[in-house]
Protein backbone atom coordinates (compact mmCIF):
# COMPACT_ATOMS: atom_id res chain seq x y z
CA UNK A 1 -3.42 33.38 -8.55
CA UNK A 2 -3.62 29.70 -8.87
CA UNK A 3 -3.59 26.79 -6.88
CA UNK A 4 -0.24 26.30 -4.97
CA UNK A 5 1.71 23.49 -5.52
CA UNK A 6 5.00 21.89 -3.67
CA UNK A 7 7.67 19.56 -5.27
CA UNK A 8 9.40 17.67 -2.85
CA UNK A 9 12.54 16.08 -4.49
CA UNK A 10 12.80 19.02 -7.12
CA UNK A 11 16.76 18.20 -8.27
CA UNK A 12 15.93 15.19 -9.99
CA UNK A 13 14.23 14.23 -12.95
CA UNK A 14 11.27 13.16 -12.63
CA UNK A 15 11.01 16.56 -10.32
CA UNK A 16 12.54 19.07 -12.93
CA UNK A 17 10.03 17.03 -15.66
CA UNK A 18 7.01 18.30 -12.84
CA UNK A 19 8.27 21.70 -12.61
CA UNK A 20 8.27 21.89 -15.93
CA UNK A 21 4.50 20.55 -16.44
CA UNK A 22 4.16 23.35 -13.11
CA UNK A 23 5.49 26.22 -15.14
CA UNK A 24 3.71 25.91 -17.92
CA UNK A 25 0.14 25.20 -16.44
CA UNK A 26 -2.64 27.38 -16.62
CA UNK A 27 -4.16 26.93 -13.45
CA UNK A 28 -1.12 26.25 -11.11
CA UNK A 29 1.89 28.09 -9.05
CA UNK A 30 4.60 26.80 -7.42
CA UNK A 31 4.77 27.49 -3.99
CA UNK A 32 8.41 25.74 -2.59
CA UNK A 33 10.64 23.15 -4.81
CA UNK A 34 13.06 21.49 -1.93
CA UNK A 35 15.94 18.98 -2.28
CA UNK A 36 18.70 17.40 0.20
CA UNK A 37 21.91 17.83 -1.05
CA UNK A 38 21.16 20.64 -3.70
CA UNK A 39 19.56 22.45 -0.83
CA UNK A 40 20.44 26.46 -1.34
CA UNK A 41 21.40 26.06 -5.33
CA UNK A 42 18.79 28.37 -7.97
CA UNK A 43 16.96 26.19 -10.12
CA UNK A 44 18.57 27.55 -12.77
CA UNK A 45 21.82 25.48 -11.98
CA UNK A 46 20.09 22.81 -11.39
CA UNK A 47 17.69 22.33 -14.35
CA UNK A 48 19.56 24.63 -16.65
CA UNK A 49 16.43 24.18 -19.29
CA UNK A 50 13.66 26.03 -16.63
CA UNK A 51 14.22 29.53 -17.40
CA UNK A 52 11.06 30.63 -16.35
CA UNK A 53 12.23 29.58 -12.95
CA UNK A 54 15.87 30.08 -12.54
CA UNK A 55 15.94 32.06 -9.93
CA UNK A 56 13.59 29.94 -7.43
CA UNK A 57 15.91 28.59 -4.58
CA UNK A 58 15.80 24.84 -3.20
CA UNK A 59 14.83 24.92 -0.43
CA UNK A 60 15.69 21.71 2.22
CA UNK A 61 13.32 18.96 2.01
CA UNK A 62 11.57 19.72 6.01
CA UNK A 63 7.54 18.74 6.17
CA UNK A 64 7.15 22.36 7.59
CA UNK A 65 8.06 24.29 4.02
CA UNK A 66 5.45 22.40 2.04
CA UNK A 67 2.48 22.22 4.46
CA UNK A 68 0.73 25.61 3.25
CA UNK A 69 0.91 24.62 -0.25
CA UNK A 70 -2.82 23.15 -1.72
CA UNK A 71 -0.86 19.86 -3.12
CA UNK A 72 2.19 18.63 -2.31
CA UNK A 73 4.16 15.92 -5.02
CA UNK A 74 6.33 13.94 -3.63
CA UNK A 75 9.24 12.99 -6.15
CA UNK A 76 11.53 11.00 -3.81
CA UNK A 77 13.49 8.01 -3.97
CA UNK A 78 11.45 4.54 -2.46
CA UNK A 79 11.12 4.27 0.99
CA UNK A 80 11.56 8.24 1.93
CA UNK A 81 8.15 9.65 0.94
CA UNK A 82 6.07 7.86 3.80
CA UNK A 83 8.10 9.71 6.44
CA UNK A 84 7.47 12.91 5.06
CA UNK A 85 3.76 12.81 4.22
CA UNK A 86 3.00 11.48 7.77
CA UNK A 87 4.21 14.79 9.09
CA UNK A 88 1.78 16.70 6.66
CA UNK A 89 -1.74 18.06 7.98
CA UNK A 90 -4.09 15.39 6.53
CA UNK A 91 -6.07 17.99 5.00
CA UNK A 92 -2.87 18.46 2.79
CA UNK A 93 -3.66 16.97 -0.69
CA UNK A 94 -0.67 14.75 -1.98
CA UNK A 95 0.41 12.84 -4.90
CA UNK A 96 3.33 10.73 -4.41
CA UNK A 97 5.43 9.46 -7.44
CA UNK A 98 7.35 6.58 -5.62
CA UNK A 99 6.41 3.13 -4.28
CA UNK A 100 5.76 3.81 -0.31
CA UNK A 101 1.80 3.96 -1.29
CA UNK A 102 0.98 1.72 -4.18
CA UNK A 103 0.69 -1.63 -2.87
CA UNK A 104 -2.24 -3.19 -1.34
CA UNK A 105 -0.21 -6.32 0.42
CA UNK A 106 1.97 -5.66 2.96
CA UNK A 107 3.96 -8.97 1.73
CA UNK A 108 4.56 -7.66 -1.59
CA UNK A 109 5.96 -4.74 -0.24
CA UNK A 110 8.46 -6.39 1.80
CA UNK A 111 9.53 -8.55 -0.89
CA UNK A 112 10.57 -6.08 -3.54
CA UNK A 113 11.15 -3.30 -1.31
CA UNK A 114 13.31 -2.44 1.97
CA UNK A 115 11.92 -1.80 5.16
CA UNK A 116 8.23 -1.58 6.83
CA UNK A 117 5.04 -1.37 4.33
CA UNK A 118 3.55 2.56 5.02
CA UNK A 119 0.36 1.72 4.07
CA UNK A 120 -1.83 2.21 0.78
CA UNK A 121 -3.14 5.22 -1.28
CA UNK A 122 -5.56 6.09 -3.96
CA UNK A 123 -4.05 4.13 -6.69
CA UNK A 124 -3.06 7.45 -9.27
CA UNK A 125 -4.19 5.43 -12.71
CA UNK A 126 -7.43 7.55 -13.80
CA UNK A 127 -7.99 5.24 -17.02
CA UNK A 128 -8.65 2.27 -14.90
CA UNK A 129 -12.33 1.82 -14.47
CA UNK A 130 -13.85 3.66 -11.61
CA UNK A 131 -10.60 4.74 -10.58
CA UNK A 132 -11.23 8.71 -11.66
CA UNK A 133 -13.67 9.15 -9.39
CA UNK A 134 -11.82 7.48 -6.61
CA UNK A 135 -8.91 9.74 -7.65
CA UNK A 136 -10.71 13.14 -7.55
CA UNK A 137 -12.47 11.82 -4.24
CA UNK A 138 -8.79 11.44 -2.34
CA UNK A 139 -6.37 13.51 -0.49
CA UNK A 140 -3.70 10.98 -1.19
CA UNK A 141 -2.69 9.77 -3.93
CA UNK A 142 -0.31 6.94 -5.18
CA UNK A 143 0.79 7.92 -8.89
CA UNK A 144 2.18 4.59 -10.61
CA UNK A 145 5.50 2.93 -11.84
CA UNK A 146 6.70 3.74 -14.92
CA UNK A 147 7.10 0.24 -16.61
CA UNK A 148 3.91 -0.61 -14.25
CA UNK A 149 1.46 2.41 -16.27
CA UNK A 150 3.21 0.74 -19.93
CA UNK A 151 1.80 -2.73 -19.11
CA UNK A 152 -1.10 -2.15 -17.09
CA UNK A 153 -2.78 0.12 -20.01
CA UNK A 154 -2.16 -2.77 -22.62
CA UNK A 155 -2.76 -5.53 -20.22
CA UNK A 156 -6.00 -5.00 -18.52
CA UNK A 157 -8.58 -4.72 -20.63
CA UNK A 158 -7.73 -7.94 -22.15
CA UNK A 159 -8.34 -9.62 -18.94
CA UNK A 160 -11.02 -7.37 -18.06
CA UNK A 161 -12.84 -8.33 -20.88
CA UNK A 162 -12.28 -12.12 -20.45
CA UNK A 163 -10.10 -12.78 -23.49
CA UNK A 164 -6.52 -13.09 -21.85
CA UNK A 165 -6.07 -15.10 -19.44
CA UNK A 166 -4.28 -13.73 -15.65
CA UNK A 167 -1.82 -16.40 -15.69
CA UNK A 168 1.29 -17.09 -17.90
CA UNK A 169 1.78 -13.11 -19.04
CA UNK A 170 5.18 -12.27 -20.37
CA UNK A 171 6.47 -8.80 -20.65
CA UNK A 172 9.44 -7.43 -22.22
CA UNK A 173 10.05 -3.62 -21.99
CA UNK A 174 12.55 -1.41 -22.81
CA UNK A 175 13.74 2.19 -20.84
CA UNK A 176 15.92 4.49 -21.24
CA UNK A 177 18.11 5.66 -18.68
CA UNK A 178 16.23 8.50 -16.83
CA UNK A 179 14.42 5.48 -15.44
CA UNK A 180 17.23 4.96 -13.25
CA UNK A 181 17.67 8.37 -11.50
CA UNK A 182 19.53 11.45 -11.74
CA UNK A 183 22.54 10.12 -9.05
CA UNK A 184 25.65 9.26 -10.84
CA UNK A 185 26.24 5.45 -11.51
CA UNK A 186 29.51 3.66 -13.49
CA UNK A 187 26.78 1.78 -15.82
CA UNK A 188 24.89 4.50 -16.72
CA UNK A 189 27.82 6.42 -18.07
CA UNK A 190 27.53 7.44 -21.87
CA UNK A 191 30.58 5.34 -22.53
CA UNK A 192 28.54 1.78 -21.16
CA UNK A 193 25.01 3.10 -22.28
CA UNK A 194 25.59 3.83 -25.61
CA UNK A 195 25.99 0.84 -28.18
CA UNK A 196 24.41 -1.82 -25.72
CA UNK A 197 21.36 -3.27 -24.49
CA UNK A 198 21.16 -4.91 -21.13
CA UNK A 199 18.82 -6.32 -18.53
CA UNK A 200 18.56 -5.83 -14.90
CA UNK A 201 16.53 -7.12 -12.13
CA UNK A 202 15.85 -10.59 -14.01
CA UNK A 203 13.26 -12.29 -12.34
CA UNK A 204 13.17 -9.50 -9.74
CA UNK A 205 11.68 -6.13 -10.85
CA UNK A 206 9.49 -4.24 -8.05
CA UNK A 207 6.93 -2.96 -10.61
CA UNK A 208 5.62 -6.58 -10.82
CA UNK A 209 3.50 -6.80 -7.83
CA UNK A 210 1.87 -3.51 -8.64
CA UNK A 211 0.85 -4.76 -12.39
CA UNK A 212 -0.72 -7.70 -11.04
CA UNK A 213 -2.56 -5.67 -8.14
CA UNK A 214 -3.53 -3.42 -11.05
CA UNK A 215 -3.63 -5.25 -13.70
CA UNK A 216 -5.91 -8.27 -12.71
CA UNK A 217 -2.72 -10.53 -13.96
CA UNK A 218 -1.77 -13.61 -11.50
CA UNK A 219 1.29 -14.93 -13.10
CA UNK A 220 3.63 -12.20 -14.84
CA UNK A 221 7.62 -12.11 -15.98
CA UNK A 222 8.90 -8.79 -16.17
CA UNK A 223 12.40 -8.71 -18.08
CA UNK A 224 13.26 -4.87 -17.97
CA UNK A 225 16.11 -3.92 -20.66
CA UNK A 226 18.04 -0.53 -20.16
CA UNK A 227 18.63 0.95 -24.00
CA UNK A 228 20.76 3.67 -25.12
CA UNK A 229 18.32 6.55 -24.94
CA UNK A 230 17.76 9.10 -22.24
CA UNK A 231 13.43 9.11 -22.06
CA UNK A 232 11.15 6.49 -23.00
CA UNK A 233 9.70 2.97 -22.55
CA UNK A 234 8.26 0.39 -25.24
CA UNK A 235 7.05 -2.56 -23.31
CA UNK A 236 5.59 -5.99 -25.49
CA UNK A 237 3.13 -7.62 -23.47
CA UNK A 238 1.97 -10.87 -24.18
CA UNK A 239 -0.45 -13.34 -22.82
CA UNK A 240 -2.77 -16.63 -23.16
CA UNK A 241 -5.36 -16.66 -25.51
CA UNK A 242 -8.90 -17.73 -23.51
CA UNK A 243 -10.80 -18.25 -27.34
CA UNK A 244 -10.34 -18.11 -30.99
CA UNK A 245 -10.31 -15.07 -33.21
CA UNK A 246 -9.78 -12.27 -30.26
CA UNK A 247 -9.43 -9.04 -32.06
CA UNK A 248 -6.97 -7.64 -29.66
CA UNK A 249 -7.21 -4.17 -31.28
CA UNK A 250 -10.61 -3.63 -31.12
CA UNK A 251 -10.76 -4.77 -27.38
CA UNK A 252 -8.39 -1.69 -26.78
CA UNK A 253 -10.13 0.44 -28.48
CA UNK A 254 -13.51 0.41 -26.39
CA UNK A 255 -11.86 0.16 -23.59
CA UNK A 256 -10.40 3.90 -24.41
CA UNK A 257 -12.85 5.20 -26.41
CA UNK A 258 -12.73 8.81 -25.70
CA UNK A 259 -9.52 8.92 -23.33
CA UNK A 260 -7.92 12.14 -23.79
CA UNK A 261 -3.80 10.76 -23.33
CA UNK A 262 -4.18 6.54 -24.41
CA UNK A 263 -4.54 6.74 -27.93
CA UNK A 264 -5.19 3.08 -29.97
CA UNK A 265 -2.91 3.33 -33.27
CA UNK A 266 -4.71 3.03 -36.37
CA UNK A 267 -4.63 -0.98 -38.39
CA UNK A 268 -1.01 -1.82 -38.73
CA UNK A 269 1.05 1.41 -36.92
CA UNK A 270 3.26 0.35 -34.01
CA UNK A 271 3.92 2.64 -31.14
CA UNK A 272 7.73 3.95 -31.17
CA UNK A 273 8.89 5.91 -28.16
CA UNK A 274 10.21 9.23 -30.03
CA UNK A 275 6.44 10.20 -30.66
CA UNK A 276 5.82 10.07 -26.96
CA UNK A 277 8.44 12.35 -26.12
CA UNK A 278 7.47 15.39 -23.97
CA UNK A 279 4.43 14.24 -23.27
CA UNK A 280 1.50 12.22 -21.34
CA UNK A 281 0.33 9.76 -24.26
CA UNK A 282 0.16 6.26 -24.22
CA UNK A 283 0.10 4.66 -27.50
CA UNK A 284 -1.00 1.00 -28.12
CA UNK A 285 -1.14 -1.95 -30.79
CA UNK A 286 -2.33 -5.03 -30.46
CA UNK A 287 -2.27 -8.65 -32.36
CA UNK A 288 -2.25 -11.91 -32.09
CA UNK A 289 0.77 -13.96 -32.43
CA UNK A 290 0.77 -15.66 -35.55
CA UNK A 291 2.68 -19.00 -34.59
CA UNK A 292 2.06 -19.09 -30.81
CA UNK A 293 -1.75 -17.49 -30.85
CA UNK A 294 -0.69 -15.77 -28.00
CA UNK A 295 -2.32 -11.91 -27.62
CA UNK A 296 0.03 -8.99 -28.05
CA UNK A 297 0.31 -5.76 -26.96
CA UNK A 298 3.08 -3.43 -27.80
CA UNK A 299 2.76 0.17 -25.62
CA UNK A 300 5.07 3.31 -25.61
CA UNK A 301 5.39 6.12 -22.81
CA UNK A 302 7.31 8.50 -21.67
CA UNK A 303 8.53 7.44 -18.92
CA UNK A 304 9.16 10.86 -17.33
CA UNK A 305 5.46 12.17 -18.45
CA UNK A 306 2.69 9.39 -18.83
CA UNK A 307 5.09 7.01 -16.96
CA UNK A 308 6.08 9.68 -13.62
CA UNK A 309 5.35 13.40 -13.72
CA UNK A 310 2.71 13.89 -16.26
CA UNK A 311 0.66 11.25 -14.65
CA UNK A 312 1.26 12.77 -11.57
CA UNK A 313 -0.11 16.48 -12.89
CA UNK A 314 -3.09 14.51 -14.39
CA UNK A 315 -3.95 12.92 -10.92
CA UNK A 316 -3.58 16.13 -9.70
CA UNK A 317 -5.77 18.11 -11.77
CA UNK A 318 -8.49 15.51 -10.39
CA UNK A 319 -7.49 16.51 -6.83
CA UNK A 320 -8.18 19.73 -7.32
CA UNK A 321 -11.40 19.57 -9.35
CA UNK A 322 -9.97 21.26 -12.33
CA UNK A 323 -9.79 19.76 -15.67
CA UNK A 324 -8.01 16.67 -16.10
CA UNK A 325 -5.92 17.66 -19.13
CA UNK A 326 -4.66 21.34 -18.02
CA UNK A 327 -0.97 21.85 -18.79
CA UNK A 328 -0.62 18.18 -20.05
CA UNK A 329 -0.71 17.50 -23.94
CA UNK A 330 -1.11 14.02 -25.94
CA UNK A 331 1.41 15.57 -28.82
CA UNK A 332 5.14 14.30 -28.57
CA UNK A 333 8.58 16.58 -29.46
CA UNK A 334 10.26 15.92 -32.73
CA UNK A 335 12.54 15.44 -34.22
């Protein structure tokens, strides 16, 4: 028998991406899967594509039904996940994959994000230095944002290693329309998606604070574009040169030497989301801008594996002293 394991939020798809890492991991079982509205339905109905669990049955989303399990993941919208982990025995080991816990400053919180600032968790990025101790060392854990994972793995080490500058970064990053939720919207329809690319939250986007908490950046423009695909982000990532003749590449490449899921492309292969698909890989390239000298950084995740659930299992796996990489793979789906 393996450890037991809740999903809280199960109907949606960043939860039916987690059962699916669940079902297929060597050293886990799932305990309860719960939703609000879907309450009652089989999973089979639900997530059509889980056959090995079709016949579990949501069950409501009540703090009682998930306290016996080992670790509880939290895959609800922003805002709902504080209220139920306060009602969990703090012994409970949890790793929640929305907002409520990732910011340090209350401030921040309150300016991207409705109502009152629940406080801050184990920030869930283990390829940050130091932070994979601090991970395996927590009973709560924050996972990241999914554009926030795609341009905090290209960005940081550049300003960790004192060759970018923190101010002036620029990011431009692309998702596809999973991103958004499984609840039915008018612009998400096939009939707007398909054909067009479009921004949203100009100016605005939440995951901004949490790059720059993470990150190390002080001055950052997100512009996040939805595109006509249903996984996926490729995020360019530019900033301020601090010298001459910064081989951006190479400053990636120590800084993951030996990480199991962010792989540095070889000399002059770009990441491309499709190779990403399915699983919890970051890939990277980097340059430097020709006309402008600034450094870039191109990235691509999944944004339902590396980017939500897949981190989430990894984070996990450190949680529960087994080994990081069970029942996650760096190897995409294709065609």
């Amino acid at each position: 028998m393996g450890m037991r394991v809740a999903v809280a939020g199960a109907s949606g798809y960043a939860g039916g991406e987690l059962l699916r890492l669940i079902a297929g991991h060597p050293h886990l079982e799932l305990a309860v899967a719960t939703a609000q509205s879907q309450a009652g339905s089989p999973l089979g109905a639900v997530h059509p594509h889980l056959v090995d669990l079709a016949d579990h049955v949501l069950a409501p989303t009540e703090p009682a039904a998930l306290a016996d399990a080992d670790l509880v993941f939290l895959a609800l919208p922003h805002g709902e996940s504080a209220a139920v982990a306060a009602q969990l025995p703090a012994h409970t080991k949890v790793v929640d994959l929305g907002a409520d816990h990732r910011l340090v400053d209350p401030e921040d919180w309150t300016r991207y994000y409705p109502g009152a600032h629940a406080g801050t968790w184990t920030y869930g990025l283990p390829e940050l230095p130091g932070q994979r101790e601090k991970i395996a060392g927590a009973t709560r854990v924050a996972a990241t944002g999914c554009y926030a994972v795609s341009t905090i793995l290209a960005l940081a080490p550049l300003i960790t290693a004192g060759v970018a500058s923190p101010d002036d970064v620029v990011v431009v990053a692309a998702s596809g329309t999973s991103g958004a939720g499984k609840s039915p919207k008018a612009h998400l329809l096939g009939s707007e998606v398909m054909g067009d690319l479009s921004p949203y939250k100009v100016g605005a986007h939440q995951h901004v604070p949490e790059i720059k908490q993470a990150s190390g950046a002080r001055t950052l423009s997100l512009t996040p574009v939805l595109a006509p695909m249903p996984r996926g982000i490729l995020s360019t990532v530019t900033a301020v040169a601090t010298a001459a003749g910064v081989d951006v590449r190479a400053v990636l490449a120590d800084a993951y030497a030996g990480e199991r899921f962010v792989r540095v492309l070889p000399e002059g292969r770009w990441p491309h989301t499709a190779a990403t698909y399915g699983s919890n890989a970051c890939h990277l390239q980097g340059t430097v801008d020709l006309d402008s000298g600034r450094l870039l950084v191109t990235s691509a995740i999944d944004n339902l594996g590396k980017g939500a659930a897949g981190q989430a299992v990894q984070c996990a796996n450190l949680m529960l002293g087994l080994p990081e990489e069970a029942g996650l793979t760096a190897n995409g789906v294709a065609p």
